[in-house]
PDB file of N, CA and C in Angstrom:
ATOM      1  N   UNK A   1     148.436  18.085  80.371  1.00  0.00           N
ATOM      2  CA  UNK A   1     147.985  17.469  81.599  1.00  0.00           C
ATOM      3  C   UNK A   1     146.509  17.707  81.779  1.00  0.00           C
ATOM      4  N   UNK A   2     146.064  16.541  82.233  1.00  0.00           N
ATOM      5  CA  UNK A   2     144.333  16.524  82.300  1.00  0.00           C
ATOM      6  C   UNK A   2     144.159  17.182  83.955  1.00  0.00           C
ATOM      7  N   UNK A   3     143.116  18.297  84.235  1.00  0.00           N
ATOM      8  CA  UNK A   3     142.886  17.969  85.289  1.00  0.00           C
ATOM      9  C   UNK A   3     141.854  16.935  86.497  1.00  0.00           C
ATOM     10  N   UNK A   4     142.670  16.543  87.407  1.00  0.00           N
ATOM     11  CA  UNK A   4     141.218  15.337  88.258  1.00  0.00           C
ATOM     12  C   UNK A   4     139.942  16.022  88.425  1.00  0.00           C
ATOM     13  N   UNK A   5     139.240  15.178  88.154  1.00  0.00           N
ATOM     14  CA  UNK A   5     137.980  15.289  88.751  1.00  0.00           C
ATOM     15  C   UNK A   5     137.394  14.409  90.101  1.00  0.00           C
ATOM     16  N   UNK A   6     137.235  15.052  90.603  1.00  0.00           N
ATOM     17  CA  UNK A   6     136.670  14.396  91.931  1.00  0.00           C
ATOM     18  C   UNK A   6     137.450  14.508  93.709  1.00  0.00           C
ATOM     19  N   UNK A   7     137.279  13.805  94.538  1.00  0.00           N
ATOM     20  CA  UNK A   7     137.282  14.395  95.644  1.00  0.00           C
ATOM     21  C   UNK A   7     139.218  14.082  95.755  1.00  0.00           C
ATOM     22  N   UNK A   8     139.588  12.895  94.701  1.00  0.00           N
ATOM     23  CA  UNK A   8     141.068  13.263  94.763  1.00  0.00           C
ATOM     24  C   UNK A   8     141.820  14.502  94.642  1.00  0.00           C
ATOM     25  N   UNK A   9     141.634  14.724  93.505  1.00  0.00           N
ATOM     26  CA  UNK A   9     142.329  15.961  92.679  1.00  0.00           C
ATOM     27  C   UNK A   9     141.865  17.377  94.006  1.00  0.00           C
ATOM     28  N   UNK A  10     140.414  17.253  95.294  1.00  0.00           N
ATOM     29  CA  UNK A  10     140.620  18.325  95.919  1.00  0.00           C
ATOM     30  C   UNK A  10     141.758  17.918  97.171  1.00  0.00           C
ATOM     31  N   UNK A  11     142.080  17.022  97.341  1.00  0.00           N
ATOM     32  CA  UNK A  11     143.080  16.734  98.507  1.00  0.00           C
ATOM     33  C   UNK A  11     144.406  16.802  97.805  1.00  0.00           C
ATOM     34  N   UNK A  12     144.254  16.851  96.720  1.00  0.00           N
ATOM     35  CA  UNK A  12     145.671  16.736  96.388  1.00  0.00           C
ATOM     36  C   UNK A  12     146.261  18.527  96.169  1.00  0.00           C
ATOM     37  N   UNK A  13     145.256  19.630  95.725  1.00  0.00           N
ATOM     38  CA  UNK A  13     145.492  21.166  95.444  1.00  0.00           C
ATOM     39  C   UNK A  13     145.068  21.473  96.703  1.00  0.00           C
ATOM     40  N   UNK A  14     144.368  21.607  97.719  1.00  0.00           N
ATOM     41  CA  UNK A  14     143.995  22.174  98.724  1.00  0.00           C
ATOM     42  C   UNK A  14     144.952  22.054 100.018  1.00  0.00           C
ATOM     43  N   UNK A  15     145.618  22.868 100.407  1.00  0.00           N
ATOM     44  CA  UNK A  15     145.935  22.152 101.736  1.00  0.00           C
ATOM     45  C   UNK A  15     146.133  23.802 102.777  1.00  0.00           C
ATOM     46  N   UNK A  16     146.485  23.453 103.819  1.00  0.00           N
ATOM     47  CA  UNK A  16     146.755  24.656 104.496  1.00  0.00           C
ATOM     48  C   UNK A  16     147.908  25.546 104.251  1.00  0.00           C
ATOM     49  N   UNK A  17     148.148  26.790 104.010  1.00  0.00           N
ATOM     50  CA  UNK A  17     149.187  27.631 103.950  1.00  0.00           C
ATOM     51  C   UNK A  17     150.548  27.105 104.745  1.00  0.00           C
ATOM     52  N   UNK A  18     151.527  27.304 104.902  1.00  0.00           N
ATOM     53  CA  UNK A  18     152.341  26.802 105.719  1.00  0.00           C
ATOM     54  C   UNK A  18     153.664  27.856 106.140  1.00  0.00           C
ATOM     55  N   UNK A  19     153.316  29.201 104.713  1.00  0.00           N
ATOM     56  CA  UNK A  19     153.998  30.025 104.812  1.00  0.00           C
ATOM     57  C   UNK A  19     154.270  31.301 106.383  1.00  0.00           C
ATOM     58  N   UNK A  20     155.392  31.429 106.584  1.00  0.00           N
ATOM     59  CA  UNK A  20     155.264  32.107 107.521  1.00  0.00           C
ATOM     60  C   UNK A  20     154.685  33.464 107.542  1.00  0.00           C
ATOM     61  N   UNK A  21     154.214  33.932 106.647  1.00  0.00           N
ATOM     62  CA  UNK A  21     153.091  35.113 106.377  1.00  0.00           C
ATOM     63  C   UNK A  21     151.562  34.747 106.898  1.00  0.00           C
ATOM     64  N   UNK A  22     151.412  33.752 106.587  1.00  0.00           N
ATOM     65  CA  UNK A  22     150.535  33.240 106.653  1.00  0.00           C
ATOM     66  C   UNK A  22     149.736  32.632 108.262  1.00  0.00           C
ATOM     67  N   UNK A  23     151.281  32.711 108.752  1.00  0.00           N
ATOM     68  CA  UNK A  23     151.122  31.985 110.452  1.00  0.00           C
ATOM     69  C   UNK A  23     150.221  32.964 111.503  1.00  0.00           C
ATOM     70  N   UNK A  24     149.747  32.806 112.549  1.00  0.00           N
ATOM     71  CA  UNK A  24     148.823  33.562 113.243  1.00  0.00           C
ATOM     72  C   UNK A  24     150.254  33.658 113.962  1.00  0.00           C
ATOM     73  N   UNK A  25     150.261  34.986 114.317  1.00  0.00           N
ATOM     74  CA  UNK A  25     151.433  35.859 115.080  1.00  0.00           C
ATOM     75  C   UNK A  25     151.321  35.430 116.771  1.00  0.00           C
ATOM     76  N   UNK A  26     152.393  35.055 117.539  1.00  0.00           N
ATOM     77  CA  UNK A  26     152.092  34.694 118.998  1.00  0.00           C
ATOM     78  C   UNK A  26     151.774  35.949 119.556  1.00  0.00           C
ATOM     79  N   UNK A  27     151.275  34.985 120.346  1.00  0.00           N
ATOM     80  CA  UNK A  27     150.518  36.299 121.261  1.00  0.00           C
ATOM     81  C   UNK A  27     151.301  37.346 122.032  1.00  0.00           C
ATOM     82  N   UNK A  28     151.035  38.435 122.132  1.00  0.00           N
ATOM     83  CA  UNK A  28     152.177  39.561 123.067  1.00  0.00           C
ATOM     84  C   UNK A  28     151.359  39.910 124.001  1.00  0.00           C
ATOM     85  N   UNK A  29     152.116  40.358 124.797  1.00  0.00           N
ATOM     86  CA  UNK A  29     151.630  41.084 126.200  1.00  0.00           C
ATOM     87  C   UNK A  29     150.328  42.044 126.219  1.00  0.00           C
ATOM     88  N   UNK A  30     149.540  41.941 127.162  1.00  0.00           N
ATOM     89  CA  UNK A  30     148.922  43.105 126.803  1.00  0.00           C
ATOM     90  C   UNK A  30     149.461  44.776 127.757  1.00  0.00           C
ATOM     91  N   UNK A  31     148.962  45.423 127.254  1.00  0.00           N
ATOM     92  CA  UNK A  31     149.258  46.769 128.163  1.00  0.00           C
ATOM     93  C   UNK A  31     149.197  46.565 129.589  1.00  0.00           C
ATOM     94  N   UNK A  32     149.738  47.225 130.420  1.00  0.00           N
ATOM     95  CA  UNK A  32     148.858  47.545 131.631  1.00  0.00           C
ATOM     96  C   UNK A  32     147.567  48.408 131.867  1.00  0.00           C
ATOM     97  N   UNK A  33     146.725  47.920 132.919  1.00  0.00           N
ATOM     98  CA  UNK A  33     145.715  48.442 132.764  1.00  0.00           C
ATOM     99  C   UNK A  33     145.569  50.374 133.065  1.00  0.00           C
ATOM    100  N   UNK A  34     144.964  51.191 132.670  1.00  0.00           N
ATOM    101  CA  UNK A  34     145.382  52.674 132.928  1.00  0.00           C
ATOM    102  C   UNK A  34     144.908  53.080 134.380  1.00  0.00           C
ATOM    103  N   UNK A  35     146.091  53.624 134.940  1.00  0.00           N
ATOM    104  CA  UNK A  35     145.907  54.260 136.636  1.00  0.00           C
ATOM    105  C   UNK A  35     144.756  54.700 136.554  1.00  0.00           C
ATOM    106  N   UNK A  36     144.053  53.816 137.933  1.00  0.00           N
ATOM    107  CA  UNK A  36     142.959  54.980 138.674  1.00  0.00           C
ATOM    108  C   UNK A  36     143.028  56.299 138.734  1.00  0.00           C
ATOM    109  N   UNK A  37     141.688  56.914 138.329  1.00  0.00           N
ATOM    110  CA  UNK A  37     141.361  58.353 138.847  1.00  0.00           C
ATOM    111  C   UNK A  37     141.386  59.022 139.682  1.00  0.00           C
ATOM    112  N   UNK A  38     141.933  60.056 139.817  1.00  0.00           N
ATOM    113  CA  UNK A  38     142.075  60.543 141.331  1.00  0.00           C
ATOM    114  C   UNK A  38     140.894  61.242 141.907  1.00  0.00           C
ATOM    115  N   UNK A  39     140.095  60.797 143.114  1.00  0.00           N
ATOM    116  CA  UNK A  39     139.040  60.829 143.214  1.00  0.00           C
ATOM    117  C   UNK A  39     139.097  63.180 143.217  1.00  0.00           C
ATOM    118  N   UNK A  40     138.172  63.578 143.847  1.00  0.00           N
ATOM    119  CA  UNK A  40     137.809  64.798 143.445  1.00  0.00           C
ATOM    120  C   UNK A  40     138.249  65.159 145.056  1.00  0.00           C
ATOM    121  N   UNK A  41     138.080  66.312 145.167  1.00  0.00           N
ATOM    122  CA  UNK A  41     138.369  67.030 146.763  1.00  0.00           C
ATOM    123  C   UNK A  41     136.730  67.011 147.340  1.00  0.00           C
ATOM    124  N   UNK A  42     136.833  66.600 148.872  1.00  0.00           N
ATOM    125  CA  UNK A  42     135.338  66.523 148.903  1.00  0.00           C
ATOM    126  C   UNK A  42     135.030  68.399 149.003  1.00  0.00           C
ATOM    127  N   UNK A  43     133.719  68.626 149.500  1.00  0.00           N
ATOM    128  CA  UNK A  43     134.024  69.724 149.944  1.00  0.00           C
ATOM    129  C   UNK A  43     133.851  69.774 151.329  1.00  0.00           C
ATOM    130  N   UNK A  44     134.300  71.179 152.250  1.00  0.00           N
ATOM    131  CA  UNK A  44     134.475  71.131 153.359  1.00  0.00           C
ATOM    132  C   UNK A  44     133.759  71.402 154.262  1.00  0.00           C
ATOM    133  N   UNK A  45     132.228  71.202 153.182  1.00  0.00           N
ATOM    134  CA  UNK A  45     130.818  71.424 153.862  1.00  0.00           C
ATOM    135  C   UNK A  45     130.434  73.067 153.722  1.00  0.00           C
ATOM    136  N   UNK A  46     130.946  73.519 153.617  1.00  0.00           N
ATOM    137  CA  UNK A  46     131.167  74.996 153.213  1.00  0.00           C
ATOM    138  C   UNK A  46     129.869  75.644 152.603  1.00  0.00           C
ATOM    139  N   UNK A  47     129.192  76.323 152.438  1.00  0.00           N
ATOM    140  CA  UNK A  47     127.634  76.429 151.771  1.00  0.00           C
ATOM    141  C   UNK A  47     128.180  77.710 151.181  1.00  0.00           C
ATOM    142  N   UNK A  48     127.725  77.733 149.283  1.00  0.00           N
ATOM    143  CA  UNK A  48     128.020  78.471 148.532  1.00  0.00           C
ATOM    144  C   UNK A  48     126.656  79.770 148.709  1.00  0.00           C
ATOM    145  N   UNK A  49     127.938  80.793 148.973  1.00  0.00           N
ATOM    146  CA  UNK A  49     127.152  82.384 148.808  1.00  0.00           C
ATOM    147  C   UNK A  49     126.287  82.439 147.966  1.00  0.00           C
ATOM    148  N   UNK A  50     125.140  83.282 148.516  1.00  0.00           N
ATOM    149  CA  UNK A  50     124.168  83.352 147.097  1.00  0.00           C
ATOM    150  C   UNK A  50     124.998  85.012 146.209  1.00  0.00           C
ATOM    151  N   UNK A  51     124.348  84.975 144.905  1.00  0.00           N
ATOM    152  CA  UNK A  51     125.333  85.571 144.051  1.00  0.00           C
ATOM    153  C   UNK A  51     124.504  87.450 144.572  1.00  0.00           C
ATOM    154  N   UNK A  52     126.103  88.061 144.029  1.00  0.00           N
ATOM    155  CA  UNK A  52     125.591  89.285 144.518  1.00  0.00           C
ATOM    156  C   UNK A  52     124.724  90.145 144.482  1.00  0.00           C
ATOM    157  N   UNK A  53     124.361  90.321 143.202  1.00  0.00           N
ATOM    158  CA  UNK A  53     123.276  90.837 142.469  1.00  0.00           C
ATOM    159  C   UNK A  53     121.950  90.266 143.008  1.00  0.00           C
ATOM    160  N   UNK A  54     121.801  88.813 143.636  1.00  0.00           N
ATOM    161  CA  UNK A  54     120.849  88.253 143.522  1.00  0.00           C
ATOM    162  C   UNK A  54     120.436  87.129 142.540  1.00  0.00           C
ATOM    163  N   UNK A  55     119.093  86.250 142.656  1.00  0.00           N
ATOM    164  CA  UNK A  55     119.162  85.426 141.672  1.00  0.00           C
ATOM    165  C   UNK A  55     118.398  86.136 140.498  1.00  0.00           C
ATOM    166  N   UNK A  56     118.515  85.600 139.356  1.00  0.00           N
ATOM    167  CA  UNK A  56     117.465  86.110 137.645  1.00  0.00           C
ATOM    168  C   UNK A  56     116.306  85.662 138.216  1.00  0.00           C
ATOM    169  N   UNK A  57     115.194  86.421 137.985  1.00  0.00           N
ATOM    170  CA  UNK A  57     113.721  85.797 138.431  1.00  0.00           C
ATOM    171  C   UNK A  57     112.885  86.689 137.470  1.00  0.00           C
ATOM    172  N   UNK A  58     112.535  85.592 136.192  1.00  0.00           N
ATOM    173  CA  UNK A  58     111.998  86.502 134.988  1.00  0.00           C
ATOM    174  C   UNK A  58     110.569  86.697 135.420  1.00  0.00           C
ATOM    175  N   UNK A  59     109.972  87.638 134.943  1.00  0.00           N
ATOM    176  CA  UNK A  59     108.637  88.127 135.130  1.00  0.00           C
ATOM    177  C   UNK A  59     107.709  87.002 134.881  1.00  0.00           C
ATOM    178  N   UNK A  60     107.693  86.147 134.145  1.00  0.00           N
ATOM    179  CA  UNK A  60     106.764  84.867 133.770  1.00  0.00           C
ATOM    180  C   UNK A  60     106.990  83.288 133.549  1.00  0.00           C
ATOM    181  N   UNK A  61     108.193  83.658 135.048  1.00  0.00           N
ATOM    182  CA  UNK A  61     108.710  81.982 135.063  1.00  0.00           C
ATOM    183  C   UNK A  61     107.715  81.665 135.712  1.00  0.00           C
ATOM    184  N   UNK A  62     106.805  81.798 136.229  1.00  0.00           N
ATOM    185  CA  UNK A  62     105.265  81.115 137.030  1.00  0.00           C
ATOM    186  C   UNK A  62     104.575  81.191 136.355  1.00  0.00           C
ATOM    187  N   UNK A  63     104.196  81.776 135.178  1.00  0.00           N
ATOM    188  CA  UNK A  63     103.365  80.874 134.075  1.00  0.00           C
ATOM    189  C   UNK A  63     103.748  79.990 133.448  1.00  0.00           C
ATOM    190  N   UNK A  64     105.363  79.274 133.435  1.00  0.00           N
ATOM    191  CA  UNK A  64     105.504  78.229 133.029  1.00  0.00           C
ATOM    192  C   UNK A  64     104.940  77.033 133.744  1.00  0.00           C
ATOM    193  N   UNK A  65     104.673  77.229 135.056  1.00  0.00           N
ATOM    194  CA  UNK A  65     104.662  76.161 135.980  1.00  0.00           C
ATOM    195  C   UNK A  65     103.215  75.843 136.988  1.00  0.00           C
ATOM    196  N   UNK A  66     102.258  77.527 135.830  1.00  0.00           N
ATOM    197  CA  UNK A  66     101.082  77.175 136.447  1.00  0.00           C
ATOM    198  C   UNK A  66     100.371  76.274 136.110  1.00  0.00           C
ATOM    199  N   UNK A  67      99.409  75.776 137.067  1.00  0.00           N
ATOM    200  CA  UNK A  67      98.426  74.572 135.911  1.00  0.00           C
ATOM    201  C   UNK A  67      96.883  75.106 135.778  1.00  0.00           C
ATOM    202  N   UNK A  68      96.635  74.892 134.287  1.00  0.00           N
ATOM    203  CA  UNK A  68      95.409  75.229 133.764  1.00  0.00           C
ATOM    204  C   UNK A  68      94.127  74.941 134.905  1.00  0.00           C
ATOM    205  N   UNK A  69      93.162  75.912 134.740  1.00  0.00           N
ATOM    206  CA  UNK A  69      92.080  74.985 135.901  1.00  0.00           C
ATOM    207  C   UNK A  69      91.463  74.123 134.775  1.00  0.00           C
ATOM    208  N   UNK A  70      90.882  73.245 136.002  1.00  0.00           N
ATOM    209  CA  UNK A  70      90.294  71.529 134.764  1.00  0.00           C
ATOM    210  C   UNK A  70      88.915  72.048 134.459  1.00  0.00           C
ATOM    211  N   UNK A  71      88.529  71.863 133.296  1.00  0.00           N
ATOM    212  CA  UNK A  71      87.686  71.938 132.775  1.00  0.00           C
ATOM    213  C   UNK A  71      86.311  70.933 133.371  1.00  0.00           C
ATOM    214  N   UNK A  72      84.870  71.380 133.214  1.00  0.00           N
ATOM    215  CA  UNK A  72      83.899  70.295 134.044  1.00  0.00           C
ATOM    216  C   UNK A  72      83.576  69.713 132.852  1.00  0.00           C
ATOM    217  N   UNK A  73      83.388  68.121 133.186  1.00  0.00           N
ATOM    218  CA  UNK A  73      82.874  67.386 132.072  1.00  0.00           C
ATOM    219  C   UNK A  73      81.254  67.912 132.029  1.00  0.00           C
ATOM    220  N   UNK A  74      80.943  67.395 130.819  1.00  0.00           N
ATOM    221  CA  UNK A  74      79.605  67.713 130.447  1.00  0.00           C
ATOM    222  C   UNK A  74      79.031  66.719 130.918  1.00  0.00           C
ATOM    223  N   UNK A  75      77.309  66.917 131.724  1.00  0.00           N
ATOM    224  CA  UNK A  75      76.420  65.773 132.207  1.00  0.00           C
ATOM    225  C   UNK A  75      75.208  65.873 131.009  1.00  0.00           C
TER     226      UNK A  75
END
């Protein structure tokens, strides 16, 4: 057997699958969407103790936060 050449011979081998493997699966349900969060407890306005000891206050946390003096431009 010869094979066709030309745009016959592609309509005649080509066609769509038809197999049921092949079929796009119907569509299913989707999930439900996931329960809201339960919001948080507010608070009861309540103002948190300062800690017992006191707060950490390192010897040279104010040289992190000093600022250099500015230098004078030259005239």
């Amino acid at each position: 057997m010869e094979a066709k050449q030309g745009p016959a011979n592609y309509e005649e081998e080509c066609s769509t699958p038809t197999r049921w493997e092949c079929r796009i699966p119907a569509v299913s349900n989707c999930p439900p969407p996931p329960p809201p969060k339960k919001k948080k407890a507010v608070s009861s306005g309540k103002k948190r103790e300062p800690p017992k000891h006191g707060y950490f206050q390192p010897p040279d946390l104010e040289a992190l936060f000093s600022v250099p003096p500015r230098r004078e431009a030259c005239v």
